[in-house]
N, C-alpha and C. Protein backbone atom coordinates (compact mmCIF):
# COMPACT_ATOMS: atom_id res chain seq x y z
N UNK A 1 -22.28 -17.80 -14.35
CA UNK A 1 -21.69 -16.92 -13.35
C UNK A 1 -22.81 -16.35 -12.47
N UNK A 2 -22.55 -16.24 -10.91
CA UNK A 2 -23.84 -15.69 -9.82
C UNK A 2 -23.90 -14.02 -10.65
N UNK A 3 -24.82 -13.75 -9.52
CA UNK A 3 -24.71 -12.46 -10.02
C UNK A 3 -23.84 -11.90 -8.80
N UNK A 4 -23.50 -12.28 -7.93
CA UNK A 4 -22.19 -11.70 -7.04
C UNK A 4 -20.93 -11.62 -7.68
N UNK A 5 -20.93 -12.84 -8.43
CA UNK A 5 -19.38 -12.48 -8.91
C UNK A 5 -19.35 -11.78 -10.03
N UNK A 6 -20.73 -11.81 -11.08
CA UNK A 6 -20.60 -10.60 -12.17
C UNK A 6 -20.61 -8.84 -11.74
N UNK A 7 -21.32 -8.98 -10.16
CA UNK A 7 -21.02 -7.53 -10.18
C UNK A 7 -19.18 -7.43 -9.53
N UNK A 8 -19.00 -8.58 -8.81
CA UNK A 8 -17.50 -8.41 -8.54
C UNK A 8 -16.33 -8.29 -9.72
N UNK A 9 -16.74 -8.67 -10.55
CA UNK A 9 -16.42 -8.81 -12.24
C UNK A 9 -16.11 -7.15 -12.61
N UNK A 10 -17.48 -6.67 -12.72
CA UNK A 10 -17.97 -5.49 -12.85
C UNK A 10 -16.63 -4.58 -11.98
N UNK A 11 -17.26 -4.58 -10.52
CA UNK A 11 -16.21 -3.39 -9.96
C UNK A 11 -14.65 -4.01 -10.09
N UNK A 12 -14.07 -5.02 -10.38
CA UNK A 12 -12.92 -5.26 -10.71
C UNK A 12 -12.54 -4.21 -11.80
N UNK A 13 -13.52 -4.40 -13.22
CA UNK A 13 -13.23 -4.00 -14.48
C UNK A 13 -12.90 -2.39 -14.09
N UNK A 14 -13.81 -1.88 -13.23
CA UNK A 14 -13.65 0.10 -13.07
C UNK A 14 -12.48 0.44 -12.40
N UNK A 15 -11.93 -0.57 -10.86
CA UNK A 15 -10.79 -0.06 -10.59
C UNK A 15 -9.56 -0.47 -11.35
N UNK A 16 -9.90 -1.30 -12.39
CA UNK A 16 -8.48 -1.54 -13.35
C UNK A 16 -8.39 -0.46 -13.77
N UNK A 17 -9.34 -0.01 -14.69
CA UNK A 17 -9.45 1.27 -14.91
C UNK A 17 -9.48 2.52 -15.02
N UNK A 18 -9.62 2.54 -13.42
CA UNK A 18 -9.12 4.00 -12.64
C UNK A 18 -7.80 3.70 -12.22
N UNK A 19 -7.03 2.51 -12.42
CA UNK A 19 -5.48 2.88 -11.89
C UNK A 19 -4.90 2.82 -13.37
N UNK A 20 -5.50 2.43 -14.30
CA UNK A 20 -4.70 3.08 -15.67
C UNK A 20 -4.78 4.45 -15.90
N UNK A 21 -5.85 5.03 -15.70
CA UNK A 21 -6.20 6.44 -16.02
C UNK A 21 -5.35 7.37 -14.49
N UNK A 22 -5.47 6.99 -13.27
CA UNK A 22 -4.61 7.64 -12.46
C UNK A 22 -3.35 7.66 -12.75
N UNK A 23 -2.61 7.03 -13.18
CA UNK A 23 -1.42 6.38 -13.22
C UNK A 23 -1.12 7.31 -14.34
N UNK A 24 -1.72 7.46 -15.18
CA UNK A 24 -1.65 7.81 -16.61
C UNK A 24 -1.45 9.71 -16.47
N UNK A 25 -2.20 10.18 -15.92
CA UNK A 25 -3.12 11.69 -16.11
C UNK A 25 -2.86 11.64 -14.10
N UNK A 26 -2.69 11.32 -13.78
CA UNK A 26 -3.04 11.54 -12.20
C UNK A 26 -4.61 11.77 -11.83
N UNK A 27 -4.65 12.20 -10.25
CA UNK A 27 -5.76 12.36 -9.46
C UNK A 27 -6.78 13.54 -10.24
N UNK A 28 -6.29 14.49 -10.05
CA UNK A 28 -6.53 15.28 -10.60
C UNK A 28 -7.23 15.86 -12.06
N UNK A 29 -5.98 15.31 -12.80
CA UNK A 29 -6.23 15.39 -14.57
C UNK A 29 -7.52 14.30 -14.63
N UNK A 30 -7.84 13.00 -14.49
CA UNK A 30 -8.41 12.39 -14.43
C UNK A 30 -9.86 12.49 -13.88
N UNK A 31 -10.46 12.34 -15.22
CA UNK A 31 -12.32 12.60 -14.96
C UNK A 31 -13.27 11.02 -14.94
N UNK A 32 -14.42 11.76 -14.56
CA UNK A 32 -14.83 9.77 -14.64
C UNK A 32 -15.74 9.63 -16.20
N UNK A 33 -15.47 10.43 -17.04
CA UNK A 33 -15.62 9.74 -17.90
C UNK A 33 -14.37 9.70 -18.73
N UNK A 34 -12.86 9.34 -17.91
CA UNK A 34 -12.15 8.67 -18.49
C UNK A 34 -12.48 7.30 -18.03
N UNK A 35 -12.26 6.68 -17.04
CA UNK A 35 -12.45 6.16 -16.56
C UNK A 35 -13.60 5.32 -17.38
N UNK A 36 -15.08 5.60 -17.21
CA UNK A 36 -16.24 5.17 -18.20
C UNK A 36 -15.03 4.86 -19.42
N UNK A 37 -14.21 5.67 -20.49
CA UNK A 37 -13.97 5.24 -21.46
C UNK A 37 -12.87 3.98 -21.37
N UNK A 38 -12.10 4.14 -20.56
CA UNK A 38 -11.21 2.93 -20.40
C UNK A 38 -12.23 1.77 -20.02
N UNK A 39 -12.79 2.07 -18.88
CA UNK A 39 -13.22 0.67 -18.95
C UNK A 39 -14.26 0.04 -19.57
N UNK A 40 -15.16 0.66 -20.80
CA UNK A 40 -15.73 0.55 -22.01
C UNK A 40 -16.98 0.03 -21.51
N UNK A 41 -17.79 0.84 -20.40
CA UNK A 41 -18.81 0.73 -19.23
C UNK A 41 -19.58 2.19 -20.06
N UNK A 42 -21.06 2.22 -19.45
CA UNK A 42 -21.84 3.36 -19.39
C UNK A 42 -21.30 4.36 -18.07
N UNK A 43 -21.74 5.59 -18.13
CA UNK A 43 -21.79 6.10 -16.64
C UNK A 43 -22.21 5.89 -15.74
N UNK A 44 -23.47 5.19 -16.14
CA UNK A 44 -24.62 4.90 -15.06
C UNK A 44 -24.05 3.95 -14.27
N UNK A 45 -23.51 3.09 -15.24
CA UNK A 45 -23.05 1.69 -14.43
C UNK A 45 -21.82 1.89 -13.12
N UNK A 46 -20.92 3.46 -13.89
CA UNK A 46 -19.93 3.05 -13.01
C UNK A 46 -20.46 3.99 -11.91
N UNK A 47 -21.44 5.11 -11.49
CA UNK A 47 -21.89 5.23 -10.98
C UNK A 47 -22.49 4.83 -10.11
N UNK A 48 -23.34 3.47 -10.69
CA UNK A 48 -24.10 2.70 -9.62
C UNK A 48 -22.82 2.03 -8.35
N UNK A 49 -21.67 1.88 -8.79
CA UNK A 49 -20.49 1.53 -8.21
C UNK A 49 -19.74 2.28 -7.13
N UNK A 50 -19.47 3.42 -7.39
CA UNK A 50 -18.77 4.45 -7.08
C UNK A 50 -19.42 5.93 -7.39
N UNK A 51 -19.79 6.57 -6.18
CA UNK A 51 -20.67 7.85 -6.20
C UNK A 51 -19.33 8.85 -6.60
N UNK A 52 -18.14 8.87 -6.71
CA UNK A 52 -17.54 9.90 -6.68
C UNK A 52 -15.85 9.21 -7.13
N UNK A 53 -15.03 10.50 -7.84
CA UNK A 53 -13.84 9.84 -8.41
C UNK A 53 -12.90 9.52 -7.03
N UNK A 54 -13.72 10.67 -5.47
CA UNK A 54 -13.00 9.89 -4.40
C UNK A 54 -12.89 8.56 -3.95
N UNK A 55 -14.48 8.54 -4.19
CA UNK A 55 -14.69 7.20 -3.43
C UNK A 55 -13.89 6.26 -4.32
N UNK A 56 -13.73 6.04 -5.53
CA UNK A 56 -13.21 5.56 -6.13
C UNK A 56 -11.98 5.54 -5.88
N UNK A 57 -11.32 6.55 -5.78
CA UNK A 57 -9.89 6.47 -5.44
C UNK A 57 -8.94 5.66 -3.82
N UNK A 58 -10.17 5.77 -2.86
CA UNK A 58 -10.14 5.48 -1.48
C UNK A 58 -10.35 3.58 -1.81
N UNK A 59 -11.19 3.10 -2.28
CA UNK A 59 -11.37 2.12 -2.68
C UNK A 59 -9.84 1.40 -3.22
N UNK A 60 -9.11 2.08 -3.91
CA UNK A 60 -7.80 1.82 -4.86
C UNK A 60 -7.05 1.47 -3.63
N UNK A 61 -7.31 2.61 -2.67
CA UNK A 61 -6.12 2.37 -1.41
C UNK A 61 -6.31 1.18 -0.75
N UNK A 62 -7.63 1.53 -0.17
CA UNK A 62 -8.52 -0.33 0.58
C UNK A 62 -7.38 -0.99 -0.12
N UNK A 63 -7.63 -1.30 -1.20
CA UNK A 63 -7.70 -2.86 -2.04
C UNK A 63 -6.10 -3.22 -1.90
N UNK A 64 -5.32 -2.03 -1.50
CA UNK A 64 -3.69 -1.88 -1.63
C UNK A 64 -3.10 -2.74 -0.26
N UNK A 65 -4.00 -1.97 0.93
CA UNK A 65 -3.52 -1.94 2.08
C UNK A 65 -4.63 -3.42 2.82
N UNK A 66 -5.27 -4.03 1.57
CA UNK A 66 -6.03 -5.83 2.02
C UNK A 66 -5.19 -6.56 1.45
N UNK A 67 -4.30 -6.04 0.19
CA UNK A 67 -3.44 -6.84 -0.69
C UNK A 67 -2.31 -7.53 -0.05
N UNK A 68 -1.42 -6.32 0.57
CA UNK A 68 -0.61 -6.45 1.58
C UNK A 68 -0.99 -7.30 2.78
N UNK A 69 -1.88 -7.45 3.08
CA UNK A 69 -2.48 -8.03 4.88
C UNK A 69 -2.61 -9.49 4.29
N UNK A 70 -3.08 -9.17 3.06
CA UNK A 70 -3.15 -10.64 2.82
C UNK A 70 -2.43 -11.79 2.61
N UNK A 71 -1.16 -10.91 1.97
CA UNK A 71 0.24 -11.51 1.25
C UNK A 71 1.13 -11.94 2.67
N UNK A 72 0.73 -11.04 3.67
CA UNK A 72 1.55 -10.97 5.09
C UNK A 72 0.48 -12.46 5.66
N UNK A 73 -0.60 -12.19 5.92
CA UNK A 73 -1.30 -13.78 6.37
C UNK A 73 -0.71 -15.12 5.64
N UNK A 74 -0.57 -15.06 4.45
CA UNK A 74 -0.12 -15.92 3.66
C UNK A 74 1.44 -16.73 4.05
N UNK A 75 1.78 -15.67 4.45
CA UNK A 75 3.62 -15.83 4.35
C UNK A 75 3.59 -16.11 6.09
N UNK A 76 2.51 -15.66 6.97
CA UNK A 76 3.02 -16.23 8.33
C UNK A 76 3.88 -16.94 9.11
N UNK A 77 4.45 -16.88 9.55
CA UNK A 77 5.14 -18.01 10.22
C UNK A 77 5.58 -17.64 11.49
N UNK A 78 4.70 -18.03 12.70
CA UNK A 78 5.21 -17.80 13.90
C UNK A 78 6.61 -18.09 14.85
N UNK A 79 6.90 -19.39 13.86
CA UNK A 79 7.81 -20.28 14.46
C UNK A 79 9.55 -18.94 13.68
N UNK A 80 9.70 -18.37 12.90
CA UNK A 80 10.22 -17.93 12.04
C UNK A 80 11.01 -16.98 12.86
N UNK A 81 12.08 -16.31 13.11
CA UNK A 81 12.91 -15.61 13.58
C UNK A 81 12.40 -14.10 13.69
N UNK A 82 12.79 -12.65 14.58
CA UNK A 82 11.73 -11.67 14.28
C UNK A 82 12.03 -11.35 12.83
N UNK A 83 13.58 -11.34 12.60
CA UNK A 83 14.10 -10.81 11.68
C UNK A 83 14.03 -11.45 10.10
N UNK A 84 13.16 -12.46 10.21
CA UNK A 84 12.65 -13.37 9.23
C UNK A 84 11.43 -12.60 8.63
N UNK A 85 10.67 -12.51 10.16
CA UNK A 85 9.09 -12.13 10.07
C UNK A 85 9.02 -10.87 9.50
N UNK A 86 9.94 -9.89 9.66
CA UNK A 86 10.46 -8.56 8.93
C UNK A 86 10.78 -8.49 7.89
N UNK A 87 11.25 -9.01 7.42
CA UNK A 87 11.52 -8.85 6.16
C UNK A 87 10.64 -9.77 5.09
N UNK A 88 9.59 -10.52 5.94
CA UNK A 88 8.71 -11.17 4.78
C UNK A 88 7.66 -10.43 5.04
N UNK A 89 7.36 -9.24 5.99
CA UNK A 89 6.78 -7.89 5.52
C UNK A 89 7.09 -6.94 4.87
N UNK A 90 8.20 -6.89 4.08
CA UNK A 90 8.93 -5.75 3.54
C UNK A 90 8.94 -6.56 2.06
N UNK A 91 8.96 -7.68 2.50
CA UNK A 91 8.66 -8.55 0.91
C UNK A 91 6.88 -8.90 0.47
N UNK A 92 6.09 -8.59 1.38
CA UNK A 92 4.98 -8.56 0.92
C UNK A 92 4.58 -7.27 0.52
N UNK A 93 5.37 -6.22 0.65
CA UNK A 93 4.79 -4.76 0.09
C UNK A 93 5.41 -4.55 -0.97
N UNK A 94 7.27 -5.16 -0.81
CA UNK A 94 7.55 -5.24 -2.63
C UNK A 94 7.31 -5.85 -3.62
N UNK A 95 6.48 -7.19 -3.44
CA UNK A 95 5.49 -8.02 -4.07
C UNK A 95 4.62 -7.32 -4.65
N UNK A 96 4.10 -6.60 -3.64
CA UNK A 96 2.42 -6.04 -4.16
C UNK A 96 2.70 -4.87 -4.99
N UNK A 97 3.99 -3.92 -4.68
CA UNK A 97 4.44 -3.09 -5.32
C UNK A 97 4.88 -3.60 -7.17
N UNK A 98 5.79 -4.11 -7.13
CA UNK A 98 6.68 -5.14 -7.89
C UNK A 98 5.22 -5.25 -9.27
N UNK A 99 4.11 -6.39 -8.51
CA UNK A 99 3.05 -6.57 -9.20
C UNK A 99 2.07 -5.93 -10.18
N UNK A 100 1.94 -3.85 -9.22
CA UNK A 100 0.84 -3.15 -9.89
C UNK A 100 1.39 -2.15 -9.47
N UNK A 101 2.45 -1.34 -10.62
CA UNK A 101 3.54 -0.51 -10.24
C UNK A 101 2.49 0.74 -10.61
N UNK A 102 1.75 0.73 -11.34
CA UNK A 102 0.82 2.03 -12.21
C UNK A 102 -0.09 2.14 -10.45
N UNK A 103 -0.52 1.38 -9.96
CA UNK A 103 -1.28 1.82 -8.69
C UNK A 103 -0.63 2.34 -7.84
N UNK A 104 0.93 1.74 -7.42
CA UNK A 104 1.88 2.59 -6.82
C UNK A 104 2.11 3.77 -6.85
N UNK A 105 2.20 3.71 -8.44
CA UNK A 105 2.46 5.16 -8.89
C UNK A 105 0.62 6.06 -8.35
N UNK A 106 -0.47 5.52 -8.30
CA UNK A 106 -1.68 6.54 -8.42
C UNK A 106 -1.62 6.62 -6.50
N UNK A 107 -1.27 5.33 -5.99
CA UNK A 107 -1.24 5.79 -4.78
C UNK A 107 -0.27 6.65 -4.14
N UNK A 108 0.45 7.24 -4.58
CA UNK A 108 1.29 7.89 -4.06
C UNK A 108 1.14 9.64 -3.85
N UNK A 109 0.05 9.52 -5.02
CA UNK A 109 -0.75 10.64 -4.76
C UNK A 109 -1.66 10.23 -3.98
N UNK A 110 -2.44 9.35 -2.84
CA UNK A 110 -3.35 9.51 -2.18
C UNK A 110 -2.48 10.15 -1.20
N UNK A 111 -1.49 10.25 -0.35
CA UNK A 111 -0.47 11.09 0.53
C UNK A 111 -1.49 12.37 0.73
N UNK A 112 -0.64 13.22 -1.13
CA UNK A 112 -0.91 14.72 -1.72
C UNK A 112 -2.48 14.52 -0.89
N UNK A 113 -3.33 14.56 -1.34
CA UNK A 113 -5.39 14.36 -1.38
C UNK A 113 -5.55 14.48 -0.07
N UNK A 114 -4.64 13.53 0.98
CA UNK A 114 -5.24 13.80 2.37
C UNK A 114 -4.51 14.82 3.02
N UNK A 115 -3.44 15.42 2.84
CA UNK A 115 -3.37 16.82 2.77
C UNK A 115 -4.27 17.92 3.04
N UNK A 116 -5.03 17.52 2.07
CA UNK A 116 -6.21 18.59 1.72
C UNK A 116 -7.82 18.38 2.23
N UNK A 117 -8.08 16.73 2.06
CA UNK A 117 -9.01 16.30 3.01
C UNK A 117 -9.29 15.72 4.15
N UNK A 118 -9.90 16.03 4.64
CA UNK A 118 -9.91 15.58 6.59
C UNK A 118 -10.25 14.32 6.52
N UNK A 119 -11.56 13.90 5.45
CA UNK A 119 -11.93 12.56 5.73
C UNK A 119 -11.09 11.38 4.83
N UNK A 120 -9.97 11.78 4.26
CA UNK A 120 -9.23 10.86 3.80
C UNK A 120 -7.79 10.81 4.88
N UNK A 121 -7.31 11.98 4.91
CA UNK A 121 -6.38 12.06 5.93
C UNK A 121 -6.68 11.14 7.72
N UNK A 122 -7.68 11.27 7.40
CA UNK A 122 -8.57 10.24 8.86
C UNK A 122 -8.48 8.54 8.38
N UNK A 123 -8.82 8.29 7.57
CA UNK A 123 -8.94 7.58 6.75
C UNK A 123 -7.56 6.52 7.09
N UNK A 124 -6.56 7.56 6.40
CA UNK A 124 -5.15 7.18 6.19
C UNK A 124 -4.42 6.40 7.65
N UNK A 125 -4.93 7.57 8.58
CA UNK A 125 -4.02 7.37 9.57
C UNK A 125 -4.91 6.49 10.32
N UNK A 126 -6.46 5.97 10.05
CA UNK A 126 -6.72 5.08 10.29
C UNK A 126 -6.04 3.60 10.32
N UNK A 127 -5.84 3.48 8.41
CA UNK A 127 -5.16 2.44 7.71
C UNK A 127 -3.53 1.98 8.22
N UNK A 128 -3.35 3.25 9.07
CA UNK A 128 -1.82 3.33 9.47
C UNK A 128 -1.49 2.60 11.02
N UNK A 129 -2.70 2.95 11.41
CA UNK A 129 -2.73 2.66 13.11
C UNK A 129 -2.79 1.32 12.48
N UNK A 130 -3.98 -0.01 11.98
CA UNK A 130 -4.09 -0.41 11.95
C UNK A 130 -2.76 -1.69 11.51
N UNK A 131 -2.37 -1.28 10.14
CA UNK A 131 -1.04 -1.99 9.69
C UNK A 131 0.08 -2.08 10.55
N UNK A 132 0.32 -0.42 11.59
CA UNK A 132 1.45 -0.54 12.22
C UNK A 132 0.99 -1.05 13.28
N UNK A 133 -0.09 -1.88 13.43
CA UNK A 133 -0.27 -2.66 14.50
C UNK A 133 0.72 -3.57 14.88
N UNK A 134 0.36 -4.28 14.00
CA UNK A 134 1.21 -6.03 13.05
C UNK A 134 2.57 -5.80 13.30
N UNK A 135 2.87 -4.65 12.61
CA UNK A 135 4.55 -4.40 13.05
C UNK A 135 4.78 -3.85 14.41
N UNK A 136 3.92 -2.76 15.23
CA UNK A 136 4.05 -3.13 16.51
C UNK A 136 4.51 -4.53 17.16
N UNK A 137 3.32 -5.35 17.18
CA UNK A 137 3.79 -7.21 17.60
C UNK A 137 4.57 -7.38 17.13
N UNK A 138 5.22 -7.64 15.94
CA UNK A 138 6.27 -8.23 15.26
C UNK A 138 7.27 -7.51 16.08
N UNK A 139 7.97 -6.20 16.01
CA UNK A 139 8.95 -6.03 16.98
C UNK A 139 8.71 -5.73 18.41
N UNK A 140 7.71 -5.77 19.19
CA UNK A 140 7.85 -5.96 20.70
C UNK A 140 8.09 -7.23 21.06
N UNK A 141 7.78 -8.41 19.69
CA UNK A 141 8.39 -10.14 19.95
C UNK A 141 9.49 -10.46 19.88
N UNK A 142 10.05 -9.38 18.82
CA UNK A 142 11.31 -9.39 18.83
C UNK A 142 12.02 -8.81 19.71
N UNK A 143 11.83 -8.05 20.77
CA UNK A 143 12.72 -7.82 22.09
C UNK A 143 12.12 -8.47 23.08
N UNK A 144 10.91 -9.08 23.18
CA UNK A 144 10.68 -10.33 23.89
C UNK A 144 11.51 -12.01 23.67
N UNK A 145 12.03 -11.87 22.69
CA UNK A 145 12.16 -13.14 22.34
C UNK A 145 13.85 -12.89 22.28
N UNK A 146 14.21 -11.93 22.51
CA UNK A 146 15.42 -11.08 22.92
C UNK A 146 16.81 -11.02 21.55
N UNK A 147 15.32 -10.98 20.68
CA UNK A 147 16.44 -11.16 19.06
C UNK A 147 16.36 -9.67 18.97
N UNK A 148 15.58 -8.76 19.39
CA UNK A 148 16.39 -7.27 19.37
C UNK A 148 16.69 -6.58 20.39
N UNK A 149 17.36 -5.75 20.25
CA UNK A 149 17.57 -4.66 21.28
C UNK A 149 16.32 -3.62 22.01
N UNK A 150 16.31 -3.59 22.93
CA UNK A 150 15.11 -2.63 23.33
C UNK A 150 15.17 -1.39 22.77
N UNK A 151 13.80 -1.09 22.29
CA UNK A 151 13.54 0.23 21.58
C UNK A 151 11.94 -0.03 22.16
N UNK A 152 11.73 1.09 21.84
CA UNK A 152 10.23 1.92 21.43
C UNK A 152 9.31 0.95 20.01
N UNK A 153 8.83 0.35 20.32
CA UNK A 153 8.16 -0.85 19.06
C UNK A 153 7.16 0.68 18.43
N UNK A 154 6.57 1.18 19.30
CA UNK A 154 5.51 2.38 18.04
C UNK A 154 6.66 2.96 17.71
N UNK A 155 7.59 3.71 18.10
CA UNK A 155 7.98 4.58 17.10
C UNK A 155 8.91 3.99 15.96
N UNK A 156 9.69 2.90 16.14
CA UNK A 156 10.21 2.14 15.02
C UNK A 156 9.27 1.44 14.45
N UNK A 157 8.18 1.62 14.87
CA UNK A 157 7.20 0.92 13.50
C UNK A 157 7.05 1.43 12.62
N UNK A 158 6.45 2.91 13.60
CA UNK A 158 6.17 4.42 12.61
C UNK A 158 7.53 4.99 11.80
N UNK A 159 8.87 4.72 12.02
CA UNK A 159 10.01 4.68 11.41
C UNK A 159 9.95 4.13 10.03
N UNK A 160 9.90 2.81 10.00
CA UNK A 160 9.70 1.77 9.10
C UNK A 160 8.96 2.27 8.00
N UNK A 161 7.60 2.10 8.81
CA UNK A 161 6.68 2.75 7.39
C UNK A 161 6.70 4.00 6.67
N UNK A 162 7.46 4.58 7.58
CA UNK A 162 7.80 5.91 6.42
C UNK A 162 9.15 5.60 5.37
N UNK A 163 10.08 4.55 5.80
CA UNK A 163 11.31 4.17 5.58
C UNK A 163 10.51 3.84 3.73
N UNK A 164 9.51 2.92 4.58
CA UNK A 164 9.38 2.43 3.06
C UNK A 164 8.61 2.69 2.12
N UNK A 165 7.37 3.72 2.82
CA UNK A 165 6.83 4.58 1.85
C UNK A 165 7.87 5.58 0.67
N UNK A 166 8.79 6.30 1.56
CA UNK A 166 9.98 6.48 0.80
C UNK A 166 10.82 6.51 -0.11
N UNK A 167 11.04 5.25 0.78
CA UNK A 167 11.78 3.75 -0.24
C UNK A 167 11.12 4.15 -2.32
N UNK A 168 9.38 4.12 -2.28
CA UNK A 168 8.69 3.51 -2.67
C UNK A 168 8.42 4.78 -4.15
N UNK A 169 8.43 5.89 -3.25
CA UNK A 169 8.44 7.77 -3.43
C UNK A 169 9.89 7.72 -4.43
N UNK A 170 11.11 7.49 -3.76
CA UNK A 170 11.92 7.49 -4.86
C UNK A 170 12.52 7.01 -5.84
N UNK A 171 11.62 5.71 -5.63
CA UNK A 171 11.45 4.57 -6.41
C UNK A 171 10.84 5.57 -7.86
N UNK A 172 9.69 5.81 -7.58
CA UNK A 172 9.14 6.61 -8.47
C UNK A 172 9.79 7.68 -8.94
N UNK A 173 10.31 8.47 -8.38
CA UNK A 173 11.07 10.29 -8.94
C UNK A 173 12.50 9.58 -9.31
N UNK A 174 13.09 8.67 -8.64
CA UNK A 174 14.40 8.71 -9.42
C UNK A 174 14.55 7.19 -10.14
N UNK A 175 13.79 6.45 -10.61
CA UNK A 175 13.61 5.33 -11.50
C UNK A 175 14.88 5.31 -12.22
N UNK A 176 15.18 6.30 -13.13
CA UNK A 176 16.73 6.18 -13.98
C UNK A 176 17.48 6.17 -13.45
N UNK A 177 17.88 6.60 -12.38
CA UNK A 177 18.79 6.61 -11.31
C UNK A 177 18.75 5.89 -10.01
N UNK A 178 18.76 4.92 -10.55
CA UNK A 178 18.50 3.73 -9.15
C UNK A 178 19.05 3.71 -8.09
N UNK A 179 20.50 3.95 -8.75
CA UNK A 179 21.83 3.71 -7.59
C UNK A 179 21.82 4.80 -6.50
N UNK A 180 20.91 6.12 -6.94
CA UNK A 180 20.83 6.69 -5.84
C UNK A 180 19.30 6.77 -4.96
N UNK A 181 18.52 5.60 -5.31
CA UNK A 181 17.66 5.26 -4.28
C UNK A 181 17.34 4.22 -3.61
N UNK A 182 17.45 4.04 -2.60
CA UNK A 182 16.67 2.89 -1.28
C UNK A 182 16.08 2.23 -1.95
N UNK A 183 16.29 0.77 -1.84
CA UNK A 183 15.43 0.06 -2.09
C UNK A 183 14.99 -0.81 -0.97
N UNK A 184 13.73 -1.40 -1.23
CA UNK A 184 12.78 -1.65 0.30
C UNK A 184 14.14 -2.53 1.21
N UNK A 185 14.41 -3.58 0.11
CA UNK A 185 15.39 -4.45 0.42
C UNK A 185 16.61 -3.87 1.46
N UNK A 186 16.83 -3.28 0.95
CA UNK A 186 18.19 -2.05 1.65
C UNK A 186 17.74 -1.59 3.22
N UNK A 187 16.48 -1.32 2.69
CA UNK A 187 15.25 -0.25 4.16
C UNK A 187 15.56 -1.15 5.03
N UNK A 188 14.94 -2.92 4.26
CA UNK A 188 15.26 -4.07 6.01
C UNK A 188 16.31 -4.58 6.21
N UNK A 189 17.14 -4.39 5.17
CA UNK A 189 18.38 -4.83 5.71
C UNK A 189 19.03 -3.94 6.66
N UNK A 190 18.63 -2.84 6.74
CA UNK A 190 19.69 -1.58 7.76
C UNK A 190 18.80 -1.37 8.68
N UNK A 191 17.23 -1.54 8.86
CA UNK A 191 16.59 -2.23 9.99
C UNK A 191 17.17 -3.14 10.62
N UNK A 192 16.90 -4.28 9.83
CA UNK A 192 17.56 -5.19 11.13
C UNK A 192 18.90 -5.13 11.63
N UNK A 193 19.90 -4.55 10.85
CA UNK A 193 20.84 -4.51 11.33
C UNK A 193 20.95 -4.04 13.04
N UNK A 194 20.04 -2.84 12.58
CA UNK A 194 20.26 -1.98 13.93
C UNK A 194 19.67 -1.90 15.10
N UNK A 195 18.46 -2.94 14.95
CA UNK A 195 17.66 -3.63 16.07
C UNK A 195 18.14 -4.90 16.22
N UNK A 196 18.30 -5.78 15.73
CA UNK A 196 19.38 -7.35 15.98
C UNK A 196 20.53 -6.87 17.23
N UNK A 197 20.49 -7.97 18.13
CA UNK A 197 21.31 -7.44 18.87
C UNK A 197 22.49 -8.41 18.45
């Protein structure tokens, strides 16, 4: 093995780690030498990695919001209807969701954190401009290509992603009670309904 991929090895092993222990204890409750103990590392080491349980935690988000971009590159298809292309974005976040439900659950407290910090809250709405790019294009093609109705593409983007952050929020608080929460599925189906002309 290089030594690129043993240290990629390496920081794999700490953020498994920090989304068992977030997930587990939350942002908060959670110290880094839980973390050190889950992932059965020295301090030093996870240190040399991650200066702080933020940085660490900001890292968790990265890896969330490349997961998604990636699953969405994957599934491309230009030729594909808008309302195709929509909902195989709403299926690449319940994929990624679906997949690493304990990170769901730790990201959902990154929200709470930027609240409170400027340089994560910057951060965020960085990560936000950027994603609701994609869905920007995706529906201004779709009233170009005259499969929706004219709207505002930023603010039904910015719609969306709260639809399904949401979605995602009461996924989590009402789990036993399903029937009374949104599911992403539901989110694009009553999307497109209402942009499809």
């Amino acid at each position: 093995m290089t030594k690129h991929a043993q240290k990629e090895e390496r920081r794999t092993q700490i953020l498994d780690a920090a989304v068992a222990c977030f997930a587990r204890k939350g942002y908060y409750e959670t110290t880094m030498d839980d973390i050190v103990r889950e992932a059965n590392l020295s301090k030093g080491t996870l240190y040399w990695y991650f200066k702080s349980k933020l940085e660490l935690f900001r890292n968790l988000n990265e890896l969330w919001f490349a997961e998604i971009m990636e699953s969405l590159k994957q599934q491309a298809n230009p030729e594909a209807n808008s309302a195709a292309r929509l909902r195989m974005m709403v299926e690449a976040v319940k994929s990624s969701a679906a997949s690493k439900p304990e990170l769901v659950r730790a990201l959902l407290e990154f929200y709470t954190l930027a609240l409170r910090d400027a340089e994560l809250k910057q951060w965020l709405r960085d990560a936000y401009v950027s994603d609701g790019k994609l869905l920007r294009e995706l529906l201004k093609d779709g009233i170009d290509r005259g499969e929706f109705r004219t709207f505002d593409p930023a603010a039904v983007a910015r719609l969306t992603m709260a639809a399904l952050d949401g979605a995602l929020l009461h996924r989590e608080l009402f789990e036993a009670e399903s029937s009374g929460s949104p599911t992403l599925d539901e989110v694009a189906d009553t999307l497109i309904a209402l942009l499809e002309k």
